[in-house]
PDB file of N, CA and C in Angstrom:
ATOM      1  N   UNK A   1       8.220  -6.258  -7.362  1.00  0.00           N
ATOM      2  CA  UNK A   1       9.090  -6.154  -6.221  1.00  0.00           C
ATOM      3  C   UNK A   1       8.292  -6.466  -4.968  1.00  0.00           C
ATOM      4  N   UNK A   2       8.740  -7.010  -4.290  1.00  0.00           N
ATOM      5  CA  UNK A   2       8.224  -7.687  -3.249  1.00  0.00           C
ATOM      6  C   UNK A   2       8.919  -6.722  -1.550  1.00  0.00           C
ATOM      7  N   UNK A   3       7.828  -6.297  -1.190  1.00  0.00           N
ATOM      8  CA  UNK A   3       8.136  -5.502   0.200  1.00  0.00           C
ATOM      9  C   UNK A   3       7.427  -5.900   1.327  1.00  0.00           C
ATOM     10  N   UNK A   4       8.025  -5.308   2.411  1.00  0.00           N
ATOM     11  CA  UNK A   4       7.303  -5.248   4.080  1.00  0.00           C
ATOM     12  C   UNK A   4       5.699  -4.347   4.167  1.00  0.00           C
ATOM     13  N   UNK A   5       4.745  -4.786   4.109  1.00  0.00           N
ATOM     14  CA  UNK A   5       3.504  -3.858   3.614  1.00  0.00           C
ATOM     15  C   UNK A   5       2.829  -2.607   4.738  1.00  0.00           C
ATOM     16  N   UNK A   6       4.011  -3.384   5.729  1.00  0.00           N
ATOM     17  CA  UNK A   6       4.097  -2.342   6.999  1.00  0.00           C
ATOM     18  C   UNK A   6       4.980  -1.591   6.796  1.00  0.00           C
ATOM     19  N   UNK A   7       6.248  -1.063   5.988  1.00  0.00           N
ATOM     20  CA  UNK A   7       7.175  -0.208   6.001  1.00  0.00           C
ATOM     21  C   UNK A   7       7.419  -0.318   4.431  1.00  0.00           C
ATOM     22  N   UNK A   8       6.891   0.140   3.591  1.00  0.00           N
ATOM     23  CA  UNK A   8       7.245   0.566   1.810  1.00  0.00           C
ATOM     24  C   UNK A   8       8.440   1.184   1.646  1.00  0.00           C
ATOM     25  N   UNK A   9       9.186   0.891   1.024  1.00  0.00           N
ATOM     26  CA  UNK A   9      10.125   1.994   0.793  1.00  0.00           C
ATOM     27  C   UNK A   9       9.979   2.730  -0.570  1.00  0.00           C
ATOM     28  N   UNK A  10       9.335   2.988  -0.881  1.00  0.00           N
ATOM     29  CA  UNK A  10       8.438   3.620  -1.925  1.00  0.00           C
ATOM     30  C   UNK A  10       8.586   5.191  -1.770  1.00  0.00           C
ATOM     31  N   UNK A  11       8.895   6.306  -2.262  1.00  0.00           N
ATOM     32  CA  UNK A  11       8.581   7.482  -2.573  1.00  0.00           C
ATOM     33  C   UNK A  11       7.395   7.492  -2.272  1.00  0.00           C
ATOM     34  N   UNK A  12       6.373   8.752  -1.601  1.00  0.00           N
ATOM     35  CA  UNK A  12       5.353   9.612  -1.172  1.00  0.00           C
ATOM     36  C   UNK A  12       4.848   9.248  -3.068  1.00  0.00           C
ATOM     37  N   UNK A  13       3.596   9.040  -2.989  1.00  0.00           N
ATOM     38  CA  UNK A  13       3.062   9.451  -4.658  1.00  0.00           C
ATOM     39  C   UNK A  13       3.377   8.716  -5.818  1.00  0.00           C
ATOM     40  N   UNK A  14       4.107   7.157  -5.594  1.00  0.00           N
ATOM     41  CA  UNK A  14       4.625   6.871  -6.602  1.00  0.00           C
ATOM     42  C   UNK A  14       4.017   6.560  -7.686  1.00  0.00           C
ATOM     43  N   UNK A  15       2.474   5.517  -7.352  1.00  0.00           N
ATOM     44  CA  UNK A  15       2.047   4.714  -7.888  1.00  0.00           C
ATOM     45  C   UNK A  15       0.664   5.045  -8.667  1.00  0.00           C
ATOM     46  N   UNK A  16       0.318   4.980  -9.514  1.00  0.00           N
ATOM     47  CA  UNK A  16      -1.133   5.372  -9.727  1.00  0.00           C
ATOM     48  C   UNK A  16      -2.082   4.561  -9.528  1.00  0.00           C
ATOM     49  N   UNK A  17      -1.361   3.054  -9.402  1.00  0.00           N
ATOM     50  CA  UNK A  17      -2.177   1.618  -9.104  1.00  0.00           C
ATOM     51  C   UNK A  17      -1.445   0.755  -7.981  1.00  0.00           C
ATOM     52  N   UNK A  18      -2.166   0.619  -6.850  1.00  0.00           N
ATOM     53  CA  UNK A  18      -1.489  -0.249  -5.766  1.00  0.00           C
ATOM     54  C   UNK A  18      -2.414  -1.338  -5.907  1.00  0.00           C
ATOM     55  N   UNK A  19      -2.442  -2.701  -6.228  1.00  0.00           N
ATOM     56  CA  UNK A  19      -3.185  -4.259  -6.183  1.00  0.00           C
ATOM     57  C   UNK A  19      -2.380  -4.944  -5.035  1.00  0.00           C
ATOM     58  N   UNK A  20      -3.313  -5.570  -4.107  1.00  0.00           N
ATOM     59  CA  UNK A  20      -3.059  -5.886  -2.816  1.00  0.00           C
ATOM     60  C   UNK A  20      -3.713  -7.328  -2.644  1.00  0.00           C
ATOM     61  N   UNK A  21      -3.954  -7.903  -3.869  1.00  0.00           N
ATOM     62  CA  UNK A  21      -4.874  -9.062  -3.709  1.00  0.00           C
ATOM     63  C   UNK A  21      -4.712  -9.969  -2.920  1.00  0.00           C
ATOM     64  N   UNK A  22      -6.102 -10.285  -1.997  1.00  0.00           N
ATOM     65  CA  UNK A  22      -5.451 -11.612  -1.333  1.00  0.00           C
ATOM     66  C   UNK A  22      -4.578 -11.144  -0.501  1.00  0.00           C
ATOM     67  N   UNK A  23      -4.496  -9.914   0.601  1.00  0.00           N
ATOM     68  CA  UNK A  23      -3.735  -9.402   1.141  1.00  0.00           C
ATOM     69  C   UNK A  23      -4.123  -9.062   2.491  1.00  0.00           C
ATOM     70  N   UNK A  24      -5.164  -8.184   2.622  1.00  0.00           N
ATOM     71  CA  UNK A  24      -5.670  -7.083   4.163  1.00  0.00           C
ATOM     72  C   UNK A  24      -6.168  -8.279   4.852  1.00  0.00           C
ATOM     73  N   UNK A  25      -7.072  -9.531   4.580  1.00  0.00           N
ATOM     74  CA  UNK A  25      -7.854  -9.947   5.399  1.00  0.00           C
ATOM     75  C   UNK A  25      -7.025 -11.067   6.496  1.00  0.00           C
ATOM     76  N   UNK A  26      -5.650 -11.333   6.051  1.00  0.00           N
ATOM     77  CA  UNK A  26      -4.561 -11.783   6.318  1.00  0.00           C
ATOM     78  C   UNK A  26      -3.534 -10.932   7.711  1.00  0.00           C
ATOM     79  N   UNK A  27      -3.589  -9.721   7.478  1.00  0.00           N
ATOM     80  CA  UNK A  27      -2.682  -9.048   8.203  1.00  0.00           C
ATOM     81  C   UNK A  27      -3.282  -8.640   9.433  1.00  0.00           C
ATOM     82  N   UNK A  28      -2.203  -8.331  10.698  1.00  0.00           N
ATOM     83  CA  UNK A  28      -2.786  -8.527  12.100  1.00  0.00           C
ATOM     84  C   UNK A  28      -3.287  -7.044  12.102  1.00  0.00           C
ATOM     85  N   UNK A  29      -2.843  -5.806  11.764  1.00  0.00           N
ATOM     86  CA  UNK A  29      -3.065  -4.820  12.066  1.00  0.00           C
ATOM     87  C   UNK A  29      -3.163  -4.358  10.609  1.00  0.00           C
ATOM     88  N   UNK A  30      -4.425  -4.277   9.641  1.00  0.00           N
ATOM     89  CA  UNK A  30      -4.533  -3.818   8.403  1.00  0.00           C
ATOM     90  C   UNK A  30      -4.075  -2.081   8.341  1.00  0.00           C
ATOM     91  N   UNK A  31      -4.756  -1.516   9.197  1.00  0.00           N
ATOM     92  CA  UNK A  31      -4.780  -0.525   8.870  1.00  0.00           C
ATOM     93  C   UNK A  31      -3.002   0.538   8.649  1.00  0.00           C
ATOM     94  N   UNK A  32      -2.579  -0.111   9.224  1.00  0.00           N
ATOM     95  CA  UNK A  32      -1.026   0.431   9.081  1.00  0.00           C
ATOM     96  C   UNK A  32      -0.517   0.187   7.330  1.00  0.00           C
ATOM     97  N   UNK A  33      -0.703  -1.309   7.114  1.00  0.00           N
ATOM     98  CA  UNK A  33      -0.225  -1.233   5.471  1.00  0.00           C
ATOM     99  C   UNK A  33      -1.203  -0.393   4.608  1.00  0.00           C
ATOM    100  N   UNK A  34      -2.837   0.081   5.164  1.00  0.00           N
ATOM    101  CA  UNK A  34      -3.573   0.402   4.460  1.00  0.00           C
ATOM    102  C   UNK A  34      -2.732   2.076   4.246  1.00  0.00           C
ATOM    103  N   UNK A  35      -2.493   2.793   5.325  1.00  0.00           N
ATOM    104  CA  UNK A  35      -1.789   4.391   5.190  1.00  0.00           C
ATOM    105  C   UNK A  35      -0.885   4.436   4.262  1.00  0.00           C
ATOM    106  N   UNK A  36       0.343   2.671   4.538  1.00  0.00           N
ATOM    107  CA  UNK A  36       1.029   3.106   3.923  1.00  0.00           C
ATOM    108  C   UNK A  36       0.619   3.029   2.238  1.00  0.00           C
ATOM    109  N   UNK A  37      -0.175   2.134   1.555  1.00  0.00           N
ATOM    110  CA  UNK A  37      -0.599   2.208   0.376  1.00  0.00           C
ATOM    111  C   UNK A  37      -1.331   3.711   0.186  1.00  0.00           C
ATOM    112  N   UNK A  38      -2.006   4.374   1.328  1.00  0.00           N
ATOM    113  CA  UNK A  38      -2.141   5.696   0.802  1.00  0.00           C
ATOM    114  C   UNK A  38      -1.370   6.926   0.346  1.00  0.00           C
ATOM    115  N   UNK A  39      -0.285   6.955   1.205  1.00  0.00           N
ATOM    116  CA  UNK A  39       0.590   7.258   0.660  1.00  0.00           C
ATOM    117  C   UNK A  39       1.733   7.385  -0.248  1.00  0.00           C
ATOM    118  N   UNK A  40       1.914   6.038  -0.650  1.00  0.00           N
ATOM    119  CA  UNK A  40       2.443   5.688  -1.951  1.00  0.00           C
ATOM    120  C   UNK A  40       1.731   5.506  -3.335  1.00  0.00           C
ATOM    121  N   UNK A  41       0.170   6.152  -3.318  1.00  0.00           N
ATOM    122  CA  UNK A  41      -0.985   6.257  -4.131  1.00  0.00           C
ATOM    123  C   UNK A  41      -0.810   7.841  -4.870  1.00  0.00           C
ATOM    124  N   UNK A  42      -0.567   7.988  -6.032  1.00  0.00           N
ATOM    125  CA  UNK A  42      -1.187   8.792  -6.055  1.00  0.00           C
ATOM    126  C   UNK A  42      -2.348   9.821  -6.342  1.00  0.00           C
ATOM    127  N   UNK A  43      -2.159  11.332  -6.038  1.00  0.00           N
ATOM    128  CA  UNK A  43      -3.500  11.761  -5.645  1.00  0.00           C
ATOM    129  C   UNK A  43      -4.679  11.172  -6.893  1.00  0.00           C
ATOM    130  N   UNK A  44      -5.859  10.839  -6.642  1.00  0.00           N
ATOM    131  CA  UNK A  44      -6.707   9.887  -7.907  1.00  0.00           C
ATOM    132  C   UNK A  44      -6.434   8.836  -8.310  1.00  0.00           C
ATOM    133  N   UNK A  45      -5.439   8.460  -7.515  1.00  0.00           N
ATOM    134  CA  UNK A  45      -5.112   6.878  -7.906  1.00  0.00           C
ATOM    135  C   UNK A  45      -5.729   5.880  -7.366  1.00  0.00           C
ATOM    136  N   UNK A  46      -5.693   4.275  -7.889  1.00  0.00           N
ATOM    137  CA  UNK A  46      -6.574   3.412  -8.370  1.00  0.00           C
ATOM    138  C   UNK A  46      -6.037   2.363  -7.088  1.00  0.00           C
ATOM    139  N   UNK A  47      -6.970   1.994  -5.763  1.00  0.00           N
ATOM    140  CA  UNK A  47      -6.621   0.788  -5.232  1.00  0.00           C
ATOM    141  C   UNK A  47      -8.011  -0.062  -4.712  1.00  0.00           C
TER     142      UNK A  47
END
């Protein structure tokens, strides 16, 4: 599924694996999609 990496609509915790390849070094303001992949990580999960 293909999303906005600035606004997930993802549940808090969903994922145990977020892959972003070929992705952050691209975006104007990384750190915003980076929270939101933290938050849709969950806790011990793999990015």
């Amino acid at each position: 599924q293909v999303q906005d990496s600035y606004n997930l609509t993802f549940l808090d915790k969903s994922f145990d694996v977020v892959i972003a390849s070929n992705l952050l070094h691209l975006l104007y303001e990384p750190e915003k999609p980076i929270n939101e992949i933290k938050r849709v990580l969950k806790d011990k999960g793999i990015f």
